[in-house]
PDB file of N, CA and C in Angstrom:
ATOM      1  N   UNK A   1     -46.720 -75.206 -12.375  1.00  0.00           N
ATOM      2  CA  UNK A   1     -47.533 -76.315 -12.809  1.00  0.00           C
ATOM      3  C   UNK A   1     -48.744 -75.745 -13.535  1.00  0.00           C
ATOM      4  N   UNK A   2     -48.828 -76.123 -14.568  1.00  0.00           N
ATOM      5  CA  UNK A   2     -50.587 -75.874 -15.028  1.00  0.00           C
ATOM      6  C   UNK A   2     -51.223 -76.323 -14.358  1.00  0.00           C
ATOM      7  N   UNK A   3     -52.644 -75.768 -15.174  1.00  0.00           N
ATOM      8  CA  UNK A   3     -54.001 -75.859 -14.482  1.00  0.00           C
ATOM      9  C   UNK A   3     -54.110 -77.226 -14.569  1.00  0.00           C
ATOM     10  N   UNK A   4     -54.390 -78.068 -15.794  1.00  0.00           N
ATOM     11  CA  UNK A   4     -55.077 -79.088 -15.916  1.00  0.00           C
ATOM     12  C   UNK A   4     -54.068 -80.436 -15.113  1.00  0.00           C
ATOM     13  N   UNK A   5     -52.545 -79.743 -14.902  1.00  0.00           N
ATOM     14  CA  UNK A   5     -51.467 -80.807 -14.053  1.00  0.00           C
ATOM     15  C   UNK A   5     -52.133 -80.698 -12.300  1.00  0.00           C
ATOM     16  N   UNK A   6     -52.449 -79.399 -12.056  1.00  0.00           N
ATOM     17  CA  UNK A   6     -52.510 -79.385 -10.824  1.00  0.00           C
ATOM     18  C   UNK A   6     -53.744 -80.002 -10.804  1.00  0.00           C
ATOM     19  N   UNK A   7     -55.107 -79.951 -11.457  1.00  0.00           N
ATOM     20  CA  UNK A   7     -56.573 -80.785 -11.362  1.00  0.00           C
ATOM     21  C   UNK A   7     -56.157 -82.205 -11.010  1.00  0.00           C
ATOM     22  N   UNK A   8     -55.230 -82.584 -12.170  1.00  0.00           N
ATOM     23  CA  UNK A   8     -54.945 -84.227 -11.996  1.00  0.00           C
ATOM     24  C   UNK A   8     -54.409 -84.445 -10.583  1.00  0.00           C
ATOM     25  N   UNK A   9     -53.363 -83.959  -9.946  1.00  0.00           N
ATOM     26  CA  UNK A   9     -52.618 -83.864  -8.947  1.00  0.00           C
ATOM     27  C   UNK A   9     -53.421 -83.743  -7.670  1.00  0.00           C
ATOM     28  N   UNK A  10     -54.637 -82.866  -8.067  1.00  0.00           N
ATOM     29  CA  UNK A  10     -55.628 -82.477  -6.590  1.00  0.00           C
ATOM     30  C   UNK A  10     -56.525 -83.909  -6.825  1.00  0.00           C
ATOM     31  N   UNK A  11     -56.559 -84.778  -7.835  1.00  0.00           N
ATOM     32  CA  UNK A  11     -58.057 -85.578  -7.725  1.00  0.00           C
ATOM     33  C   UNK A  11     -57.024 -86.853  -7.199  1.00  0.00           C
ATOM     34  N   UNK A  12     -56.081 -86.766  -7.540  1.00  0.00           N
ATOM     35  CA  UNK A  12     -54.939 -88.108  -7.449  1.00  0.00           C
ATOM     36  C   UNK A  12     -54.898 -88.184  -5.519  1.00  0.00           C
ATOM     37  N   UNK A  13     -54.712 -87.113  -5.418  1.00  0.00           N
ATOM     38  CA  UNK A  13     -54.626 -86.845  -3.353  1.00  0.00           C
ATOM     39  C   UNK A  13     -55.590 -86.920  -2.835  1.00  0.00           C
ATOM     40  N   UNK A  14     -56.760 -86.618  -3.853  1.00  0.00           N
ATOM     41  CA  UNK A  14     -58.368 -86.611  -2.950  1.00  0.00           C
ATOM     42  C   UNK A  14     -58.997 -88.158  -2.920  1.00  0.00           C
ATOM     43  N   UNK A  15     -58.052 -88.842  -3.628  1.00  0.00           N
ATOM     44  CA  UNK A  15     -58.461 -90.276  -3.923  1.00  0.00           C
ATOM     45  C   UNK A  15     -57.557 -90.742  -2.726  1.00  0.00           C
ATOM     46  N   UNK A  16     -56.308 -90.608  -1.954  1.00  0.00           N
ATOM     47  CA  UNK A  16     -55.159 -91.047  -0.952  1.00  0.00           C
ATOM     48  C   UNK A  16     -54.018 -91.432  -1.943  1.00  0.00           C
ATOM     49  N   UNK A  17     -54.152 -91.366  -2.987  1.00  0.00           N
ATOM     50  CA  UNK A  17     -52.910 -91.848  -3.513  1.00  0.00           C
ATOM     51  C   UNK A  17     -51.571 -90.462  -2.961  1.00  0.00           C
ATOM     52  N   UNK A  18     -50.399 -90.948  -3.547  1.00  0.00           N
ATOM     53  CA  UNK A  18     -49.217 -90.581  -2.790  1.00  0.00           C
ATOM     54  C   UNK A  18     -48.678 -89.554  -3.940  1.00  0.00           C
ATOM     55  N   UNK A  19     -48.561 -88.612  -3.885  1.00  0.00           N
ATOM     56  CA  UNK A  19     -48.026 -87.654  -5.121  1.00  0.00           C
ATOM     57  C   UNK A  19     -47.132 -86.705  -4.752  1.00  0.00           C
ATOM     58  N   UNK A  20     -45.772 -86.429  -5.312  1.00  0.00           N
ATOM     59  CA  UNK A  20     -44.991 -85.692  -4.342  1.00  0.00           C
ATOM     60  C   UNK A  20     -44.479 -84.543  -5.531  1.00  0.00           C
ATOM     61  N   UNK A  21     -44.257 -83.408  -5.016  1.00  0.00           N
ATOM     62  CA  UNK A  21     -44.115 -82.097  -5.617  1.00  0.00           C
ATOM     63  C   UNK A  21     -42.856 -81.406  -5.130  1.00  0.00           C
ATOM     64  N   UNK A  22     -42.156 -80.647  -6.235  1.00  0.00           N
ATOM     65  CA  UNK A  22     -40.755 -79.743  -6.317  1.00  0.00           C
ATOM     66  C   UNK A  22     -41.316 -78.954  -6.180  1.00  0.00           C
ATOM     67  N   UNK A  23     -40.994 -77.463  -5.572  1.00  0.00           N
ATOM     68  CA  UNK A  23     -40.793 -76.094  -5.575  1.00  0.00           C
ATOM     69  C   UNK A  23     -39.619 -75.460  -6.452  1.00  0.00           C
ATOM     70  N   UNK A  24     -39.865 -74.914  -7.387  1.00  0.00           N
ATOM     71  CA  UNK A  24     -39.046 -74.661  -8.311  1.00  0.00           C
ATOM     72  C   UNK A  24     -38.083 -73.418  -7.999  1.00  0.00           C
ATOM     73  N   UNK A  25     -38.758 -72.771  -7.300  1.00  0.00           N
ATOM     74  CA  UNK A  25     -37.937 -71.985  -6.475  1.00  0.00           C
ATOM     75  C   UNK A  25     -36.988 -72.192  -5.641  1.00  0.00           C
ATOM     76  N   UNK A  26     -37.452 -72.736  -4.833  1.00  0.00           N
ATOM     77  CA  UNK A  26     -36.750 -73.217  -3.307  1.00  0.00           C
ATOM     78  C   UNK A  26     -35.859 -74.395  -3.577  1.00  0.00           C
ATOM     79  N   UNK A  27     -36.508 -75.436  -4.760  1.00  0.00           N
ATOM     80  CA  UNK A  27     -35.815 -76.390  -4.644  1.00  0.00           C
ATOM     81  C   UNK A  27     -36.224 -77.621  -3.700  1.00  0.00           C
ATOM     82  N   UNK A  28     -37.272 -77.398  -2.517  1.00  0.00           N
ATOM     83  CA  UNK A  28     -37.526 -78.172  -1.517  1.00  0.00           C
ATOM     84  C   UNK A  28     -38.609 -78.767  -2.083  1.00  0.00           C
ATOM     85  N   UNK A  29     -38.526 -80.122  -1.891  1.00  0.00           N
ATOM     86  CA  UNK A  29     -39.414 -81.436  -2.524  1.00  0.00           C
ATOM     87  C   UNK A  29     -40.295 -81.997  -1.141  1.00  0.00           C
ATOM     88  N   UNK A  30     -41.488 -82.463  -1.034  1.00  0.00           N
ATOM     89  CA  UNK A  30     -42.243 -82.791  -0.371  1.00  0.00           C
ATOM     90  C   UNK A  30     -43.378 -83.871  -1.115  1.00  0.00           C
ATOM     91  N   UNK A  31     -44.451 -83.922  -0.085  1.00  0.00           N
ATOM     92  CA  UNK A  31     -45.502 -84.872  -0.477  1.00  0.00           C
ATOM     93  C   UNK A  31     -46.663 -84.813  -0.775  1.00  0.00           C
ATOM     94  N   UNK A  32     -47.665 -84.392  -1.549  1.00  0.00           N
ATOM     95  CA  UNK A  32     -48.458 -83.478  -1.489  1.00  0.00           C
ATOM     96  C   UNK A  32     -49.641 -83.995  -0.931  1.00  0.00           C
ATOM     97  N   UNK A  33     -49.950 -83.204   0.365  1.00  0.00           N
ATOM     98  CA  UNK A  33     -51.286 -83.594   1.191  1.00  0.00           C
ATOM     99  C   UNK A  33     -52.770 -83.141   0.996  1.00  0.00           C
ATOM    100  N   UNK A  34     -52.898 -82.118   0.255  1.00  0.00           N
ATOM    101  CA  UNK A  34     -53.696 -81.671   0.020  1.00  0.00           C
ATOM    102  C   UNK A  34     -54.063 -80.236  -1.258  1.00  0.00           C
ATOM    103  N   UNK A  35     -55.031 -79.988  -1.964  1.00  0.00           N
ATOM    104  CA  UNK A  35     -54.938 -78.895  -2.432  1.00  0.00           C
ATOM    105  C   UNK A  35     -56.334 -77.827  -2.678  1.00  0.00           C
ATOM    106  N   UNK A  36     -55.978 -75.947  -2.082  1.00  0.00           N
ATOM    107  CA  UNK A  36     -57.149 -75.257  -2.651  1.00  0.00           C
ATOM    108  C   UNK A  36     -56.650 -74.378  -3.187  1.00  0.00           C
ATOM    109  N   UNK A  37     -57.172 -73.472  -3.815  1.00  0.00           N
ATOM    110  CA  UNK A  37     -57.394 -72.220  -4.588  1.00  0.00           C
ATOM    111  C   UNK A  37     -55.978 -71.906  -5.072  1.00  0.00           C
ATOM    112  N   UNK A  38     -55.865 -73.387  -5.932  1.00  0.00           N
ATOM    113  CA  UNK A  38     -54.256 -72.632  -6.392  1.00  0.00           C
ATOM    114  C   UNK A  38     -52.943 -72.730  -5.447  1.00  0.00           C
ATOM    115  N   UNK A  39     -53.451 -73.770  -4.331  1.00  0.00           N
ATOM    116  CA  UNK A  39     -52.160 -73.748  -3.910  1.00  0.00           C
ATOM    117  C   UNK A  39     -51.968 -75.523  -3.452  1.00  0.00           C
ATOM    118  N   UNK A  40     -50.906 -75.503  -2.959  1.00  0.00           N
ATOM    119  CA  UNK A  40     -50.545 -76.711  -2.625  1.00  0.00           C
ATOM    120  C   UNK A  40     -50.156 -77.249  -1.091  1.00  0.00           C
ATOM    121  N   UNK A  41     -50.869 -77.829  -0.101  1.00  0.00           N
ATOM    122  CA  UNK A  41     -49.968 -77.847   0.832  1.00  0.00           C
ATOM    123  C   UNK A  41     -49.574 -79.563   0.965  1.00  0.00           C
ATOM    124  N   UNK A  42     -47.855 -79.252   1.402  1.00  0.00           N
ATOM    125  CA  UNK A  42     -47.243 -80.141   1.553  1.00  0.00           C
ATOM    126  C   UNK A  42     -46.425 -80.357   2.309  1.00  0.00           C
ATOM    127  N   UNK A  43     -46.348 -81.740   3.258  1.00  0.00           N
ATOM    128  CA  UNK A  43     -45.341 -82.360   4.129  1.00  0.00           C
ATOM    129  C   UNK A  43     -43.610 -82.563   3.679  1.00  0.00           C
ATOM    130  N   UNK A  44     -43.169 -81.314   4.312  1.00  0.00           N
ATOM    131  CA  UNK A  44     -41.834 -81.353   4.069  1.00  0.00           C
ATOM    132  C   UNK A  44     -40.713 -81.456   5.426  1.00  0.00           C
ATOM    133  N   UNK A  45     -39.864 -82.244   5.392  1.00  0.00           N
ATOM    134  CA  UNK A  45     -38.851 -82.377   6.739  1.00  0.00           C
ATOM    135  C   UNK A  45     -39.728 -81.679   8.198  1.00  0.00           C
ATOM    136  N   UNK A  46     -41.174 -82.517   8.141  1.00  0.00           N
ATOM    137  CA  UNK A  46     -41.826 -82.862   9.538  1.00  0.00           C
ATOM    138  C   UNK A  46     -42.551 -81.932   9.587  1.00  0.00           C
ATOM    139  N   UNK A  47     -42.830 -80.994   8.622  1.00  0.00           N
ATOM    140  CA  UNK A  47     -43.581 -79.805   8.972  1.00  0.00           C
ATOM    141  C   UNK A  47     -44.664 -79.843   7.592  1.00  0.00           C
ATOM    142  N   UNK A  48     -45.878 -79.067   7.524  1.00  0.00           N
ATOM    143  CA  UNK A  48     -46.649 -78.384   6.682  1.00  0.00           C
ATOM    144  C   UNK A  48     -45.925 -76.815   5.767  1.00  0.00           C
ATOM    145  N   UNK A  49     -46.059 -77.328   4.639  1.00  0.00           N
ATOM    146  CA  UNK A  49     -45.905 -75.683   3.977  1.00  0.00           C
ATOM    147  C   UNK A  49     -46.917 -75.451   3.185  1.00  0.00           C
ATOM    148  N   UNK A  50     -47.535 -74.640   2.573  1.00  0.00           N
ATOM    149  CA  UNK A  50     -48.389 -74.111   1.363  1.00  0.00           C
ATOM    150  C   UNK A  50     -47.774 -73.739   0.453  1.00  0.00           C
ATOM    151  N   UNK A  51     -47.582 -74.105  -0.675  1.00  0.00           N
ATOM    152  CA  UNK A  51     -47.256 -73.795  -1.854  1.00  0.00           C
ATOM    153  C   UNK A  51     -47.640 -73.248  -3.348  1.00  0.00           C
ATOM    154  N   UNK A  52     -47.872 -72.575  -3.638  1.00  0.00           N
ATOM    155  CA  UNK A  52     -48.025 -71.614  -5.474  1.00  0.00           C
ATOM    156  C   UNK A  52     -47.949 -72.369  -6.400  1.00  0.00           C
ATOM    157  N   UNK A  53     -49.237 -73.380  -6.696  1.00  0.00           N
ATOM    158  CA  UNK A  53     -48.886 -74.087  -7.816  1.00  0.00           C
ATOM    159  C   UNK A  53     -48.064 -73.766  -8.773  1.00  0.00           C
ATOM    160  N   UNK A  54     -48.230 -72.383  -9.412  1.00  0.00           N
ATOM    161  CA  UNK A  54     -47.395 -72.200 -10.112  1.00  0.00           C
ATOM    162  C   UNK A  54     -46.041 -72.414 -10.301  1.00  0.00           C
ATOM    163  N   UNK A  55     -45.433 -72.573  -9.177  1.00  0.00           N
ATOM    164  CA  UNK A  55     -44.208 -72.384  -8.243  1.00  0.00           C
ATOM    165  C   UNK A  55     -44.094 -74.334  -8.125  1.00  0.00           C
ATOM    166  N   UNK A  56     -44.580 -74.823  -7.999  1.00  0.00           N
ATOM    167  CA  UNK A  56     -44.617 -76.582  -8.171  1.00  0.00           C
ATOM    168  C   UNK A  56     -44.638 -77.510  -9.230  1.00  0.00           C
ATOM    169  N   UNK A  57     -43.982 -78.319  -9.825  1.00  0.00           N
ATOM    170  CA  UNK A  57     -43.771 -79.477 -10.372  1.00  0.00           C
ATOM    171  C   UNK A  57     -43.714 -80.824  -9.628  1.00  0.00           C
ATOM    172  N   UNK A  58     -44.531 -81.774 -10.287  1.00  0.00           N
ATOM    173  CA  UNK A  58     -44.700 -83.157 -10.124  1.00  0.00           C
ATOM    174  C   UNK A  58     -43.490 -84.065 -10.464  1.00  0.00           C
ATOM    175  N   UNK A  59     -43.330 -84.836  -9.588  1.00  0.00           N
ATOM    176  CA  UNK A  59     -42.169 -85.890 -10.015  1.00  0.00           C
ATOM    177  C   UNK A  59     -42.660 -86.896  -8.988  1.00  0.00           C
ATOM    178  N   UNK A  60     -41.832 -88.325  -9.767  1.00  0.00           N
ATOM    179  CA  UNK A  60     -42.229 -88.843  -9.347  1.00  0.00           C
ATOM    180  C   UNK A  60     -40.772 -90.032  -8.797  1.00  0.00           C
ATOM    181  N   UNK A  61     -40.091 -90.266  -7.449  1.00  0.00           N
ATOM    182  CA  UNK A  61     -39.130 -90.799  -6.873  1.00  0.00           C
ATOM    183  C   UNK A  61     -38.821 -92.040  -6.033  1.00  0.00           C
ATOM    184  N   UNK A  62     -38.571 -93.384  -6.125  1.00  0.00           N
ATOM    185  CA  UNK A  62     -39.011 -94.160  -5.621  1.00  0.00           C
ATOM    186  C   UNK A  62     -37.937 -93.931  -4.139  1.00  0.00           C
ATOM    187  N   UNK A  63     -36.883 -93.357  -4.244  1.00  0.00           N
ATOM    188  CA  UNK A  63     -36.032 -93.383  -3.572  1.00  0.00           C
ATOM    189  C   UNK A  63     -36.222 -92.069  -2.567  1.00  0.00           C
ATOM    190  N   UNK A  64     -36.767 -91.213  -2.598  1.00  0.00           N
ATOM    191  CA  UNK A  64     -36.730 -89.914  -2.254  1.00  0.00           C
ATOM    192  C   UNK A  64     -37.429 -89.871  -1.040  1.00  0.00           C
ATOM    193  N   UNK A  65     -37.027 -88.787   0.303  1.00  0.00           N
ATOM    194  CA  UNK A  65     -37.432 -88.992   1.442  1.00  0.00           C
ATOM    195  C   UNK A  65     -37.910 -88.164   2.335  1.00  0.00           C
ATOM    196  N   UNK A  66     -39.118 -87.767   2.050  1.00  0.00           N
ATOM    197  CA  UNK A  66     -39.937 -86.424   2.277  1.00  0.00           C
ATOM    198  C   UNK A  66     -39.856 -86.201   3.763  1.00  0.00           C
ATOM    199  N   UNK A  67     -39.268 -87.452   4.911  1.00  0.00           N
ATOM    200  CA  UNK A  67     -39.362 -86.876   6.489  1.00  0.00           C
ATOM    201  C   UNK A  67     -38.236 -86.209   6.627  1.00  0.00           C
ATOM    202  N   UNK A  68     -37.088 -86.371   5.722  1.00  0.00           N
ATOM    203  CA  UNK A  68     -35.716 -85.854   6.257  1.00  0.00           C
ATOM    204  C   UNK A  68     -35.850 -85.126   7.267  1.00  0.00           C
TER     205      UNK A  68
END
């Protein structure tokens, strides 16, 4: 993710809105709860992970189900 995607993405969560993020690596999609120094942490199948912005893309799923 760029810089100026991840700014939007950190002010969008710091407001409560709902924003959910791919790992481009892993493949594992979550919700994004929070963000610092470049990273991302997010609620995935019941747990917390931290994530590498770099390593993250935004999407957006009406159907998609981050407690699995």
């Amino acid at each position: 993710m760029k810089e100026t995607a991840f700014k939007k993405l950190c002010k969008s969560v710091q407001k409560g809105e709902s924003r959910f993020v791919e790992n481009t690596q892993s493949h594992h999609a979550g919700k994004a709860l929070s963000c610092s120094e470049g990273r991302i942490e997010v609620h995935i199948y019941g747990k917390h992970e931290t994530w590498p912005n770099e390593e993250c893309k935004e999407f957006e799923g009406p159907d998609f189900d981050y407690h699995r």
